[in-house]
Structures are given as structure tokens and as C-alpha cells.
N, C-alpha and C. Protein backbone atom coordinates (compact mmCIF):
# COMPACT_ATOMS: atom_id res chain seq x y z
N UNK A 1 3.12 -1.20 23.76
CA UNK A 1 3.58 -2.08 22.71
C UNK A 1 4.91 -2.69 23.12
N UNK A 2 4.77 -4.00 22.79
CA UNK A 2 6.45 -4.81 23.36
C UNK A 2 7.45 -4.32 22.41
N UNK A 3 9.20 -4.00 22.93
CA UNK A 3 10.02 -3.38 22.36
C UNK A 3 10.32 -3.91 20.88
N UNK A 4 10.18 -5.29 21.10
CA UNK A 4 10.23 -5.53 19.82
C UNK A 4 9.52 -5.60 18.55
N UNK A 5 8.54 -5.42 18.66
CA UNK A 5 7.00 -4.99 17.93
C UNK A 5 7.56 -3.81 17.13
N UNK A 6 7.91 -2.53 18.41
CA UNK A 6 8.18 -1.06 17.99
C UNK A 6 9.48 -1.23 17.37
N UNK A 7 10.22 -2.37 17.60
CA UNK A 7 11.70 -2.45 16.30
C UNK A 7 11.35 -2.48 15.29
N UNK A 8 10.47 -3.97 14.84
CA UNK A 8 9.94 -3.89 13.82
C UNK A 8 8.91 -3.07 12.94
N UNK A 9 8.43 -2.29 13.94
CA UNK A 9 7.86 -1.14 12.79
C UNK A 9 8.76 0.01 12.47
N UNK A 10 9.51 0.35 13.40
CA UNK A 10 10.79 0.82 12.80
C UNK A 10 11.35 0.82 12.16
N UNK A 11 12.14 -0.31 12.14
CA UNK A 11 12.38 -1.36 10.70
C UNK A 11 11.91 -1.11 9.54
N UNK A 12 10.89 -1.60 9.77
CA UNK A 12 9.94 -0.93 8.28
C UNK A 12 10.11 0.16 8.09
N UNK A 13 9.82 1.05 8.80
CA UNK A 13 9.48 2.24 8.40
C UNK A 13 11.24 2.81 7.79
N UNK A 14 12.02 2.42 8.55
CA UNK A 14 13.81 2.85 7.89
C UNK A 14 13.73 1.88 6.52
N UNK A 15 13.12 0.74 6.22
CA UNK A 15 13.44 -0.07 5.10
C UNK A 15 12.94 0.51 4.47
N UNK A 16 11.75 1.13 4.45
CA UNK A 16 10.66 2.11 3.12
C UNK A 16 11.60 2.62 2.95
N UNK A 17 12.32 4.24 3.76
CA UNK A 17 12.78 4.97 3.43
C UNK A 17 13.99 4.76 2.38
N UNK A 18 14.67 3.78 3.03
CA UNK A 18 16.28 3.41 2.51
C UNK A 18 15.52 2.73 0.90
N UNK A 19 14.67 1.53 0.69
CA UNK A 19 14.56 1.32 -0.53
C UNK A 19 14.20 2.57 -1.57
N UNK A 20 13.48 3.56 -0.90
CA UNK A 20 13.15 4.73 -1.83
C UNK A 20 14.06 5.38 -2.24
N UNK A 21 15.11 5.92 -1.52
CA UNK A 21 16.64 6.43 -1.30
C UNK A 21 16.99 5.50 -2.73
N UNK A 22 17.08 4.14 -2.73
CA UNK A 22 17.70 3.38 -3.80
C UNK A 22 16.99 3.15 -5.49
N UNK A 23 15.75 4.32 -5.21
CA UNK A 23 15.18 4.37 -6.36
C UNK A 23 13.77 3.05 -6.75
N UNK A 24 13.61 2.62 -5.09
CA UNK A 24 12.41 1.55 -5.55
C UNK A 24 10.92 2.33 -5.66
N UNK A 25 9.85 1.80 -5.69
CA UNK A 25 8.64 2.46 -5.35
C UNK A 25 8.19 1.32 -5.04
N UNK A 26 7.70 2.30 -3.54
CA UNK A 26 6.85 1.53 -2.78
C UNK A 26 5.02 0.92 -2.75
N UNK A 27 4.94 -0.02 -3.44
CA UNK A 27 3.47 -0.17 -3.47
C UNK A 27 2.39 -0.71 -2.20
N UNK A 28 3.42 -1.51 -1.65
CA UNK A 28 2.49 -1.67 -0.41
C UNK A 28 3.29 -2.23 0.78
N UNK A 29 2.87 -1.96 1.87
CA UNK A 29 3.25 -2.05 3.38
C UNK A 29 2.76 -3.33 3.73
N UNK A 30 2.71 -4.20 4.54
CA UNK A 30 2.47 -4.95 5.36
C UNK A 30 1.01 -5.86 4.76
N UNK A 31 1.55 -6.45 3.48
CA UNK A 31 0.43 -6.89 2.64
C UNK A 31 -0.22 -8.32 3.55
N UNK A 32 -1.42 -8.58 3.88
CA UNK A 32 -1.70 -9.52 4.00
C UNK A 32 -2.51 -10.96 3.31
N UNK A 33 -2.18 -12.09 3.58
CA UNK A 33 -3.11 -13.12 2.89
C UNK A 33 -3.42 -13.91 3.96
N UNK A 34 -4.62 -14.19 4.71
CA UNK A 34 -4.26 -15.08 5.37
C UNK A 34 -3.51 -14.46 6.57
N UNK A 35 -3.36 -15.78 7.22
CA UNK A 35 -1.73 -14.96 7.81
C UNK A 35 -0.69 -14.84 7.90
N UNK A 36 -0.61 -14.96 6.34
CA UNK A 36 0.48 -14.49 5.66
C UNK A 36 0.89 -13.15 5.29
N UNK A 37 1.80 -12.69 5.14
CA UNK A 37 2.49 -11.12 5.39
C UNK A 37 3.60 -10.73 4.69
N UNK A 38 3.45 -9.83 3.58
CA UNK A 38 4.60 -9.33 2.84
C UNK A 38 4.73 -8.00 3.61
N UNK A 39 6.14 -7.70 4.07
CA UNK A 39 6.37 -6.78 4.85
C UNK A 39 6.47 -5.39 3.71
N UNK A 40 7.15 -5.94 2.25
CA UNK A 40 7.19 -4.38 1.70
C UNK A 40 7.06 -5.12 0.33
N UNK A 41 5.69 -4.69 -0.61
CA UNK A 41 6.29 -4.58 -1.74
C UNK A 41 6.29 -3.41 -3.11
N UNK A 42 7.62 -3.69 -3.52
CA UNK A 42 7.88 -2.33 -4.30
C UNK A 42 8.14 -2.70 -6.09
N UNK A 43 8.24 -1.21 -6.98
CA UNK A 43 8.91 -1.66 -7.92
C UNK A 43 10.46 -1.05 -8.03
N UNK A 44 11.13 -1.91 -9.08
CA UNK A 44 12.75 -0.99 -9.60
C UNK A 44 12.21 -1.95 -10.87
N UNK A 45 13.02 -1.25 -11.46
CA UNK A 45 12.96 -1.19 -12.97
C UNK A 45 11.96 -2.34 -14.00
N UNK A 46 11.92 -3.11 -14.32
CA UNK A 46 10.95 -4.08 -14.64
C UNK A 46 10.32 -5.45 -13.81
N UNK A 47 11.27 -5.51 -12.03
CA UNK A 47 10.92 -6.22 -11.44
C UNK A 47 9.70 -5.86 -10.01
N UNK A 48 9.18 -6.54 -9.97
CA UNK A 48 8.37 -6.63 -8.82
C UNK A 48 9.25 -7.44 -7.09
N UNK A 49 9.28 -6.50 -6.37
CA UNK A 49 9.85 -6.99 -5.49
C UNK A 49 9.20 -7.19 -3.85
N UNK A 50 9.46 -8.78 -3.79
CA UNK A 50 8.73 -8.66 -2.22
C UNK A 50 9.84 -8.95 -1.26
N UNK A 51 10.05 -7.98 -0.07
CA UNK A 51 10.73 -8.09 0.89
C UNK A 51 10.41 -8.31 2.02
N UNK A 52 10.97 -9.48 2.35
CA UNK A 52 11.46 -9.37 4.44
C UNK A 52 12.24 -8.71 4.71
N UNK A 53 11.61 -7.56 6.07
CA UNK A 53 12.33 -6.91 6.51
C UNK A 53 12.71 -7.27 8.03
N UNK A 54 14.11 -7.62 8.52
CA UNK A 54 13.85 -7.98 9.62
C UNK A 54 15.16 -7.20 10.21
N UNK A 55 14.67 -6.39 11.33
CA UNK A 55 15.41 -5.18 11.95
C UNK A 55 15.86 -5.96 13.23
N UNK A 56 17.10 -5.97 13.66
CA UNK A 56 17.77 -5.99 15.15
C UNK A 56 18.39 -5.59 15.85
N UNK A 57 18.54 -5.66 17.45
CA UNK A 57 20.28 -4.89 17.47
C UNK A 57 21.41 -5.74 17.36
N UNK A 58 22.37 -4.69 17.39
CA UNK A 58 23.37 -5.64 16.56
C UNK A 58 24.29 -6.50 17.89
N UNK A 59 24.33 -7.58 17.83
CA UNK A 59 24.70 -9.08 18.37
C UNK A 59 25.89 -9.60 17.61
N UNK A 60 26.83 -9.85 18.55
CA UNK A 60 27.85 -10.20 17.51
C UNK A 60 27.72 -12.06 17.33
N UNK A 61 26.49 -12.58 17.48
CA UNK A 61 26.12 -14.36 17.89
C UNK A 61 25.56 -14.15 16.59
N UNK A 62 24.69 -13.28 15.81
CA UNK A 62 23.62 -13.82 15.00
C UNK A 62 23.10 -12.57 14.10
N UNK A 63 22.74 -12.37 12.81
CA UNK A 63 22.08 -11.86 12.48
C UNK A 63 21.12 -11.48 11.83
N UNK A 64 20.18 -10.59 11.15
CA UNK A 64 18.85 -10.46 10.93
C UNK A 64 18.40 -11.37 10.32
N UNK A 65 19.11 -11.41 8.66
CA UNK A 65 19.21 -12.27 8.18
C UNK A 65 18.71 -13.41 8.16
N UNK A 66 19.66 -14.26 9.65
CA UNK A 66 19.48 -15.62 10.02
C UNK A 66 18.10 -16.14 10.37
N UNK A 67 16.85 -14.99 10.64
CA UNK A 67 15.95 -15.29 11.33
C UNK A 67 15.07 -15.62 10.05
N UNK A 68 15.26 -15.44 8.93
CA UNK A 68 14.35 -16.07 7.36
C UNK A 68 14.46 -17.60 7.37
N UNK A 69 13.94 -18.58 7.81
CA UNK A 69 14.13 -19.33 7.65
C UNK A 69 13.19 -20.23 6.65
N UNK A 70 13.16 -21.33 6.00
CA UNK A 70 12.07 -22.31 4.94
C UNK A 70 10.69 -21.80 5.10
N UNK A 71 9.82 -21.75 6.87
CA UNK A 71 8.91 -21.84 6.91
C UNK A 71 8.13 -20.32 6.69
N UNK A 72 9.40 -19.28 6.53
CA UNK A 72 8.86 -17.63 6.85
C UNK A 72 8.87 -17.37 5.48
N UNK A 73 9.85 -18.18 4.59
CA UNK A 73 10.07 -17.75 3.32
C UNK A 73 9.17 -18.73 2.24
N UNK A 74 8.48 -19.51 2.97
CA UNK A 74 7.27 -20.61 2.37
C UNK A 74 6.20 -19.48 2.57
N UNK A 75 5.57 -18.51 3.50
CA UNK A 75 5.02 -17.84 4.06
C UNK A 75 4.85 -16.55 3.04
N UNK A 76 5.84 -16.09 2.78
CA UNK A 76 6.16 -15.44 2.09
C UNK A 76 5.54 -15.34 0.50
N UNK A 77 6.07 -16.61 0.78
CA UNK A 77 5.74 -17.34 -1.15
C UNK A 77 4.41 -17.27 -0.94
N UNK A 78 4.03 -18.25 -1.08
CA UNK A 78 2.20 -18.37 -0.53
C UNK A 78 1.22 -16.67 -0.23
N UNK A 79 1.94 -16.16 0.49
CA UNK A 79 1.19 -14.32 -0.02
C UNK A 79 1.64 -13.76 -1.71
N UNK A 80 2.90 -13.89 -1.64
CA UNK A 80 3.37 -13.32 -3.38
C UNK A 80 2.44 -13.90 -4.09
N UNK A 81 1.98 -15.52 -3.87
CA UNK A 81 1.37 -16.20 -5.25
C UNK A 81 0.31 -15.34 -5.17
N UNK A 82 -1.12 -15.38 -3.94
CA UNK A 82 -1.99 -14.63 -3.75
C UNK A 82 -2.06 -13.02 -4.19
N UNK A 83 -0.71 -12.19 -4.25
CA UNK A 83 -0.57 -10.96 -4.52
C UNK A 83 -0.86 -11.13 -5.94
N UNK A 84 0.16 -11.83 -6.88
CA UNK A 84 0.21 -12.36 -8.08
C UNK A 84 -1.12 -12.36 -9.01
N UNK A 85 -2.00 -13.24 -7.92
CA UNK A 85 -3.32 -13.71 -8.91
C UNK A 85 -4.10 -12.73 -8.70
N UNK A 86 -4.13 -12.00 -7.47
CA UNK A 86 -4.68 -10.41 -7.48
C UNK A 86 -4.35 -9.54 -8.67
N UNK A 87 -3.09 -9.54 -9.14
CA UNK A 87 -2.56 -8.59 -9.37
C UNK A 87 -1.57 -8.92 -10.55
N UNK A 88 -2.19 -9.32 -11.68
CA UNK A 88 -1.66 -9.85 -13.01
C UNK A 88 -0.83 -9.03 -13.67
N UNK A 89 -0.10 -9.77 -14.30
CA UNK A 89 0.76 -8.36 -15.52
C UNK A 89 2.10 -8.86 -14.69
N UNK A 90 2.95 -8.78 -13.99
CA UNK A 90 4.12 -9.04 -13.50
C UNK A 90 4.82 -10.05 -14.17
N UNK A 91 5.68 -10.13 -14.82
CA UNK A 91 6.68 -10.75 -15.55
C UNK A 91 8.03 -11.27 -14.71
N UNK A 92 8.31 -10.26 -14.55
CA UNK A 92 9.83 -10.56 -13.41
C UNK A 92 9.26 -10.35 -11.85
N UNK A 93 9.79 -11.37 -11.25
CA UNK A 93 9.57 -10.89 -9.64
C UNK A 93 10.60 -11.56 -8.98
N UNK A 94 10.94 -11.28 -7.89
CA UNK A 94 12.16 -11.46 -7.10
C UNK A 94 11.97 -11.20 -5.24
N UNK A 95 12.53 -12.06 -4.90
CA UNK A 95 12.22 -11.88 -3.61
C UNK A 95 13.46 -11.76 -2.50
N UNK A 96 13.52 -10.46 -1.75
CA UNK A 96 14.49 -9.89 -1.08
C UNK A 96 14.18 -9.89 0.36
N UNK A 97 15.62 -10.18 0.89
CA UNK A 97 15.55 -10.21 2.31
C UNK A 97 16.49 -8.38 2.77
N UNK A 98 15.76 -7.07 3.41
CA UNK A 98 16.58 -6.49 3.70
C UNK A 98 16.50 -6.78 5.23
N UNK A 99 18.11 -6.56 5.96
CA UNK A 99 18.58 -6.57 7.17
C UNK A 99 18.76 -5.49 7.48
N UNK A 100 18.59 -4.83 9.02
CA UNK A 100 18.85 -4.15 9.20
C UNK A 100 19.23 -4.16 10.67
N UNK A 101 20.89 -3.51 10.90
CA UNK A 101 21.50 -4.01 12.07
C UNK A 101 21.39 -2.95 12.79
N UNK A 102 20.69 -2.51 14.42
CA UNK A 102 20.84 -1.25 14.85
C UNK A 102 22.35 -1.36 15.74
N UNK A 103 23.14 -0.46 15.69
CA UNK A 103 24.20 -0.57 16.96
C UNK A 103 23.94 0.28 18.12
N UNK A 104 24.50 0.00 19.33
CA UNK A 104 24.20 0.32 20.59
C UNK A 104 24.44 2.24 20.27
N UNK A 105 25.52 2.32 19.25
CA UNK A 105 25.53 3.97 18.94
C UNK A 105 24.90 4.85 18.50
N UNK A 106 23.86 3.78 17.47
CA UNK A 106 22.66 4.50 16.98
C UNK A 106 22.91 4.56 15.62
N UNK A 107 24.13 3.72 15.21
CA UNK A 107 24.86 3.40 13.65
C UNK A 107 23.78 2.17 13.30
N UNK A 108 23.08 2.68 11.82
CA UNK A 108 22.32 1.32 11.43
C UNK A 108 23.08 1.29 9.89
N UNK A 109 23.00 0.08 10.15
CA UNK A 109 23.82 -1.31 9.19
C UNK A 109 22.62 -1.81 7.93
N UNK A 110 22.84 -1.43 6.84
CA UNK A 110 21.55 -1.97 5.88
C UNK A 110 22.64 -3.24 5.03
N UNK A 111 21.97 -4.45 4.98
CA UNK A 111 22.10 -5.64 4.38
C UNK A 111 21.12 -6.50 3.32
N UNK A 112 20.95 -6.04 2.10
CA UNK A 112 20.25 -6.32 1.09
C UNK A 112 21.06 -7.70 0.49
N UNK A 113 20.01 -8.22 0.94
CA UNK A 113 20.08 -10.34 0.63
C UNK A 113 18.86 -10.46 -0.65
N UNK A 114 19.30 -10.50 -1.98
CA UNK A 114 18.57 -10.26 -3.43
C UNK A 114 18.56 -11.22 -4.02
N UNK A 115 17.21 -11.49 -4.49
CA UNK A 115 16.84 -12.79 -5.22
C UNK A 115 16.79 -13.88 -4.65
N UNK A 116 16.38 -14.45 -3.39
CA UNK A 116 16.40 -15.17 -2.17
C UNK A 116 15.44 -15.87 -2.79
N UNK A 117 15.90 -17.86 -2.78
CA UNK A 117 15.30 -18.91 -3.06
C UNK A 117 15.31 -19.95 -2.04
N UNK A 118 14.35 -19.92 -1.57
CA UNK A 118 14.85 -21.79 -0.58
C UNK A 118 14.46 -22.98 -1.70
């Protein structure tokens, strides 16, 4: 598997943990539509939440963050709607970008970007 493949399931797999840590519940992993792809979605309190998770090492040029851009977060949208019409009853929903920075020490950096609109 290419290194960065195994970041990103990493990634994930530290973003499950850390959102659970913060009291979310996790309903689903790596939802697909199409090929379209919700990396995590969970609940907290009356909202429904879909997240990008995008894991890196840490670069002092750029970060995780930066890599969400119109067409990933159009991508995004377009699976939520599909999750949505699957999956009725949701009132509030919100869509989150978590970051996650690895350092060369083995220090990881969590960056929760909440309620994300293009």
C-alpha cells in the first residue's frame, strides 16, 4: 500500500477515536455515493455531522486543511444529499473539516474546522 494511502487510513482511524474522545458517535466510516465519499459520519447532540478527514505530516508550507478545496467539498455535498434522502429525519446537519498534523516526533496536532460552507 502507498505511504500515503496508510496515512490516510490512519487518519481516520485517529479521527474516529479523537471524535469519540469528544463525545460524538460514530455512524459510519468511509460512506460511499458514487464516487463520492464521506470519510466519517457521526452524531453530537441534535446535529448530524459529516467530516473530511485529512491527515499529514507536518510542513511548515501548507496544511491539511488547505487540501478541502470547492470541488472535494462539492463532493462531499452531493454524498450528504444522497446520505440525507437515504436517511430521513435529520434536522440539523453540519459539515466539518478535521485536520490532523503528524510531527516528525510523533506529536499529532488535531484541528477541527466546524460548520464548513463554500
Amino acid at each position: 500500500m502507498a505511504l500515503h494511502h496508510e496515512l490516510g487510513e490512519n487518519g481516520e482511524q485517529m479521527a474516529t477515536e479523537w471524535l469519540m474522545q469528544k463525545g460524538y458517535e460514530i455512524l459510519h466510516r468511509n460512506w460511499r455515493y458514487g464516487n463520492c465519499e464521506i470519510d466519517i459520519i457521526a452524531t453530537r447532540d441534535e446535529f448530524l455531522h459529516f467530516f473530511e478527514v485529512k491527515a499529514r505530516r507536518y510542513s511548515p508550507h501548507c496544511h491539511p486543511e488547505d487540501s478541502v478545496g470547492k470541488k472535494k467539498f462539492k463532493n462531499l455535498q452531493r454524498a450528504a444529499d444522497q446520505y440525507l434522502y437515504l436517511n430521513p429525519g435529520h434536522e440539523w446537519i453540519q459539515y466539518d473539516i478535521l485536520a490532523i498534523t503528524i510531527h516528525w516526533d510523533g506529536e499529532v496536532e488535531y484541528f477541527l474546522v466546524e460548520d464548513v460552507f463554500y
